[in-house]
Every structure is written in C-alpha cells, then in structure tokens.
C-alpha atoms as a PDB file:
ATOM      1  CA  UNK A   1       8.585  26.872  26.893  1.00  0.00           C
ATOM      2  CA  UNK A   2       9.860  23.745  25.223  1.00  0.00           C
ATOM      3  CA  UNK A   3      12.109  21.385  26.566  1.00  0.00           C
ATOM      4  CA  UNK A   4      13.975  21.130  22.898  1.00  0.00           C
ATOM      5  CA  UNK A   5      14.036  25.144  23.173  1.00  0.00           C
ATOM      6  CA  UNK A   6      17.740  26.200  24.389  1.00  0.00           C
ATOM      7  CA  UNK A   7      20.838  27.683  23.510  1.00  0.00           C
ATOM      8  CA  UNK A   8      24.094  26.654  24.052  1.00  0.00           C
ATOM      9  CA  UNK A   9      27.127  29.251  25.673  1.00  0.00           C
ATOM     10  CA  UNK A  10      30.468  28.519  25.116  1.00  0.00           C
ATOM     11  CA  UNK A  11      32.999  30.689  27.750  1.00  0.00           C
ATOM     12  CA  UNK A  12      35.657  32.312  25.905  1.00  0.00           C
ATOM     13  CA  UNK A  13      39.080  32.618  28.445  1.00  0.00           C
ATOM     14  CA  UNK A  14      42.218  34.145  27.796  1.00  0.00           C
ATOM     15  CA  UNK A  15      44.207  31.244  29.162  1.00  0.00           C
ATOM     16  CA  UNK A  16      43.109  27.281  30.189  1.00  0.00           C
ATOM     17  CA  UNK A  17      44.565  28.447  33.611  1.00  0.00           C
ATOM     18  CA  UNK A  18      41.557  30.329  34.256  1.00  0.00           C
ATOM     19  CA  UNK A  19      39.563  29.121  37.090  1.00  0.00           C
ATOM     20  CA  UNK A  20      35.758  27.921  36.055  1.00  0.00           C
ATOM     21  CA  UNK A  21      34.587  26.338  38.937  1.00  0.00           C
ATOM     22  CA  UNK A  22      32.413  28.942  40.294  1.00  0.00           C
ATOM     23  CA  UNK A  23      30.789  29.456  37.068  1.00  0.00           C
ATOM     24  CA  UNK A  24      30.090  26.189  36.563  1.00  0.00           C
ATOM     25  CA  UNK A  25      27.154  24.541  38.553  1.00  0.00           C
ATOM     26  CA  UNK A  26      28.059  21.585  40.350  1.00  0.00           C
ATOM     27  CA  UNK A  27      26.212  18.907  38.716  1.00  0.00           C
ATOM     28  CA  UNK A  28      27.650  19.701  35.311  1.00  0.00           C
ATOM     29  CA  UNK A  29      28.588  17.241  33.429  1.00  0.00           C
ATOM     30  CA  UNK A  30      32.925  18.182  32.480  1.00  0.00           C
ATOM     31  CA  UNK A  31      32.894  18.982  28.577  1.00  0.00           C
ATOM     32  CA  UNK A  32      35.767  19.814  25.895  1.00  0.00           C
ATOM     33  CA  UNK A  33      35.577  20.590  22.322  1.00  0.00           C
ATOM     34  CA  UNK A  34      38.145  19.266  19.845  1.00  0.00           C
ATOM     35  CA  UNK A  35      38.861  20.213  16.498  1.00  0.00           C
ATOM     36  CA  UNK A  36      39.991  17.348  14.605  1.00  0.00           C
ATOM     37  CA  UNK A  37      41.291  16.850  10.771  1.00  0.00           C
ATOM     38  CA  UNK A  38      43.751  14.748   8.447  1.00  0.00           C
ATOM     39  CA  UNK A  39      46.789  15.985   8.076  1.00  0.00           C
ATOM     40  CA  UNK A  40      46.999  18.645   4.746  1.00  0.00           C
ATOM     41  CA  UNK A  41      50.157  16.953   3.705  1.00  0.00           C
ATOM     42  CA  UNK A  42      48.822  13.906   3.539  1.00  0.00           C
ATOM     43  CA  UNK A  43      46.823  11.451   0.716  1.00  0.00           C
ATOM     44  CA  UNK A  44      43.174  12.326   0.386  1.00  0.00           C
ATOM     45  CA  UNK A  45      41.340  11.433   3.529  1.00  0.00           C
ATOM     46  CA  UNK A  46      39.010   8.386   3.769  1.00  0.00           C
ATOM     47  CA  UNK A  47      35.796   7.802   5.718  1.00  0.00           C
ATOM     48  CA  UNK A  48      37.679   5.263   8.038  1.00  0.00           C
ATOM     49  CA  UNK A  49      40.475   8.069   9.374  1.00  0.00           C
ATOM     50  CA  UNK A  50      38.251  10.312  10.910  1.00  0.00           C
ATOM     51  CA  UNK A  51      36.539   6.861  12.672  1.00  0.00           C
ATOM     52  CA  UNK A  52      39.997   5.963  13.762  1.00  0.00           C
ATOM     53  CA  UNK A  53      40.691   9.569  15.210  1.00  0.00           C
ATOM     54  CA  UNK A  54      37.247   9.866  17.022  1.00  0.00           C
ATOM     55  CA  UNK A  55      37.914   6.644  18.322  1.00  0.00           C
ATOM     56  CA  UNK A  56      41.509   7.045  19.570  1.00  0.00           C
ATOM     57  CA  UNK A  57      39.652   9.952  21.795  1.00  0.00           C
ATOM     58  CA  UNK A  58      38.302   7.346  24.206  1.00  0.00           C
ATOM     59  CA  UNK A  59      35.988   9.697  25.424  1.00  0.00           C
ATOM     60  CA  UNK A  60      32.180   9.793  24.976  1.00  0.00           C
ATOM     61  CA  UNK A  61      31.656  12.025  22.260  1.00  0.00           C
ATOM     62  CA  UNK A  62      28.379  13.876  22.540  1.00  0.00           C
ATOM     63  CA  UNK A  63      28.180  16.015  18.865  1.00  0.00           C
ATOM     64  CA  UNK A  64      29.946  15.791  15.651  1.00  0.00           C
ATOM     65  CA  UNK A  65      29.928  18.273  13.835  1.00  0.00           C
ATOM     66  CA  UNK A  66      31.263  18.401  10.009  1.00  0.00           C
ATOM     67  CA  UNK A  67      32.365  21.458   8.280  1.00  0.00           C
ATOM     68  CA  UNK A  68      34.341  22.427   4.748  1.00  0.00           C
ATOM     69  CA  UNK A  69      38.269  22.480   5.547  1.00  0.00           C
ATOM     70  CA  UNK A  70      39.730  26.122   4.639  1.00  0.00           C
ATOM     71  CA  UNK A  71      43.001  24.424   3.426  1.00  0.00           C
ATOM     72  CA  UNK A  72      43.550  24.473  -0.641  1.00  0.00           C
ATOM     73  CA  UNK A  73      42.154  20.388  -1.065  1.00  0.00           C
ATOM     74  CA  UNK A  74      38.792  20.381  -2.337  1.00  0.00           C
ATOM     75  CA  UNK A  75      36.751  18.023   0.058  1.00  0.00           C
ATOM     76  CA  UNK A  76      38.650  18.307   2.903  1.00  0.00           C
ATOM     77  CA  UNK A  77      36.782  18.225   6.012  1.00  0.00           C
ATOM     78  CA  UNK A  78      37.338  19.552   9.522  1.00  0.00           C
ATOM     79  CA  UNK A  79      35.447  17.802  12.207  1.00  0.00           C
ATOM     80  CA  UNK A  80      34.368  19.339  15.933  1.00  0.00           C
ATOM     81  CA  UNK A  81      33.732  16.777  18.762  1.00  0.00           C
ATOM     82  CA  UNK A  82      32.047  17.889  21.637  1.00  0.00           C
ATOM     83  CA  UNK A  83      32.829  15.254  24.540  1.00  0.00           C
ATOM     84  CA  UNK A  84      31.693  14.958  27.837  1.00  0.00           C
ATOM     85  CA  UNK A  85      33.113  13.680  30.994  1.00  0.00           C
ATOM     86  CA  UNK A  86      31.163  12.230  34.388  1.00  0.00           C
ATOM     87  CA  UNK A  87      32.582  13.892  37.753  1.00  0.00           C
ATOM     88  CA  UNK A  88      30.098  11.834  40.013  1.00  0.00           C
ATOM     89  CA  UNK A  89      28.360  15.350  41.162  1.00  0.00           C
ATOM     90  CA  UNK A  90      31.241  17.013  41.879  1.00  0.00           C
ATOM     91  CA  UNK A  91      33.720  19.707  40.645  1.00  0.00           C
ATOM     92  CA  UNK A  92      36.653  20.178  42.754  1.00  0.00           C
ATOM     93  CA  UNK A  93      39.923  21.940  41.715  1.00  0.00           C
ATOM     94  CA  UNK A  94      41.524  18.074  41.526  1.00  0.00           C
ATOM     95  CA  UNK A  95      38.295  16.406  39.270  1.00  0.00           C
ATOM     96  CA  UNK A  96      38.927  20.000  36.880  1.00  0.00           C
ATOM     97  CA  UNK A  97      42.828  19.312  36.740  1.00  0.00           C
ATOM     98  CA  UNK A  98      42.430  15.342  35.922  1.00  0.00           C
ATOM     99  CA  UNK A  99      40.035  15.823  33.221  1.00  0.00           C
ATOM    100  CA  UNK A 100      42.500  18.112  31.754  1.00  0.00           C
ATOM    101  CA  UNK A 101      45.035  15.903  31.945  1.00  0.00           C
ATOM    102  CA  UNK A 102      42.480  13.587  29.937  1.00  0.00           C
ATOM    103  CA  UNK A 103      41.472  15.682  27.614  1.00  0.00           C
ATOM    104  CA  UNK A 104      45.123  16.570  26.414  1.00  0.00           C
ATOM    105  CA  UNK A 105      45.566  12.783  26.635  1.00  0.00           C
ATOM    106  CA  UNK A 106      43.213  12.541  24.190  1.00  0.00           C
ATOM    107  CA  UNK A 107      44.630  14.657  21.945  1.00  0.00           C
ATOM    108  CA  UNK A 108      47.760  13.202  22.252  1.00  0.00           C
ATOM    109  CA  UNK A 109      46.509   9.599  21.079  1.00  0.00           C
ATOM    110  CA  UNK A 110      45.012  11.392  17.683  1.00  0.00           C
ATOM    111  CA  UNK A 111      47.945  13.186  16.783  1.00  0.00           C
ATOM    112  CA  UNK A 112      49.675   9.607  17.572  1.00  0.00           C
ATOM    113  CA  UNK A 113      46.930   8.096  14.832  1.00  0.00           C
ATOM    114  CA  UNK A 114      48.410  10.610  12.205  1.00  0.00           C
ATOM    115  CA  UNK A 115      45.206  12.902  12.863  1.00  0.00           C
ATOM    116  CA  UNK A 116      45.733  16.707  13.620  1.00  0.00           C
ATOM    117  CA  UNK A 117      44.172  17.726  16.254  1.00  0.00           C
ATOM    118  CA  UNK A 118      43.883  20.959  18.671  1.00  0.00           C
ATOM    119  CA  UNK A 119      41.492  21.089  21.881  1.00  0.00           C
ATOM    120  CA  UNK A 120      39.433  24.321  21.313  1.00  0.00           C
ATOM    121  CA  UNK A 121      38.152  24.396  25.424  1.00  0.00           C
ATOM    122  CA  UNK A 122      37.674  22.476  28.247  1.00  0.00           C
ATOM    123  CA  UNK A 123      34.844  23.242  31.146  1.00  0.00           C
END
C-alpha cells in the first residue's frame, strides 16, 4: 500500500451539537471546512478578494479548493477551505468547544471583509 493511497471521510451530523469526541482519535489534528464566496450582489470579483477573505480566516488553511459558482454571473467562483487546528494531543469537551468558538470567529471576520461565508463542519 502507498503512503499517497487514502481516502478522505467527512461525518455528516444532524446538528453541530453532536458529540464527536469518541469518534475522533485523540491525536487528531481539529479541522473545519468553510465555504467561502463574494457576495452575488456585488461588482465582479477580483483575484485579491478571495486573498483578503482566506486571510481574514487566521487559521492555517490546509486545501483550497475552487469550483464554478451556481449563481447567474458567469465566472463566479465558490471557494472551500479546509483548515486545521493544533489541540497539543488532546481532545477534551473544552479544546472541541474553543475551536468552535474559533472557527465561527473566523467566519465572522470574512463576512466582516464583505465575503460570504458559511462553515460547512467542524471535527
């Protein structure tokens, strides 16, 4: 088997309440997936916006991933960010709740940077 050779799971939950940590194994690294764009209101987007947006995350972002918007502006892009969070080794109910709080924080400083934004999961 290769090393390069995996696949990657995403957990599907009915509510961010749900409790992960004894799914998770302990030395996971803490992960969330946003899905960021420009606003569809807005002037056409530049290169530089979705920089700003990705930025204003302040999180280590791990994968970017660029697809086709499904709004009615040709070019429009829709970008997922995969980033990932250090919990020294440990996943306790507390490290779980903080990085939520980050992660939300996050998402709060893009939409603050005109960027629309929605946090697709958290584990």
């Amino acid at each position: 088997m290769h090393a390069a050779n995996y696949t990657r799971f995403y957990i599907a939950a009915h509510s961010r309440d749900m409790d992960l940590t004894s799914v998770l194994t302990k030395k996971c690294q803490m992960k969330a997936l946003f899905r960021i764009s420009t606003p569809s209101q807005g002037p056409q987007q530049t290169p530089n916006e979705i920089v700003r947006y990705i930025k204003s995350l302040d999180l280590r972002a791990a994968r970017i991933d660029r697809r086709p918007s499904l709004n009615s502006n040709p070019f429009d892009s829709v970008y997922f960010v995969e980033v990932h969070g250090c919990s020294g080794g440990q996943r306790t109910d507390e490290i779980l709740k903080s990085w939520h709080v980050e992660v939300e924080k996050a998402a709060k400083r893009v939409k603050c940077e005109g960027g629309e934004v929605d946090v697709i999961g958290i584990w």
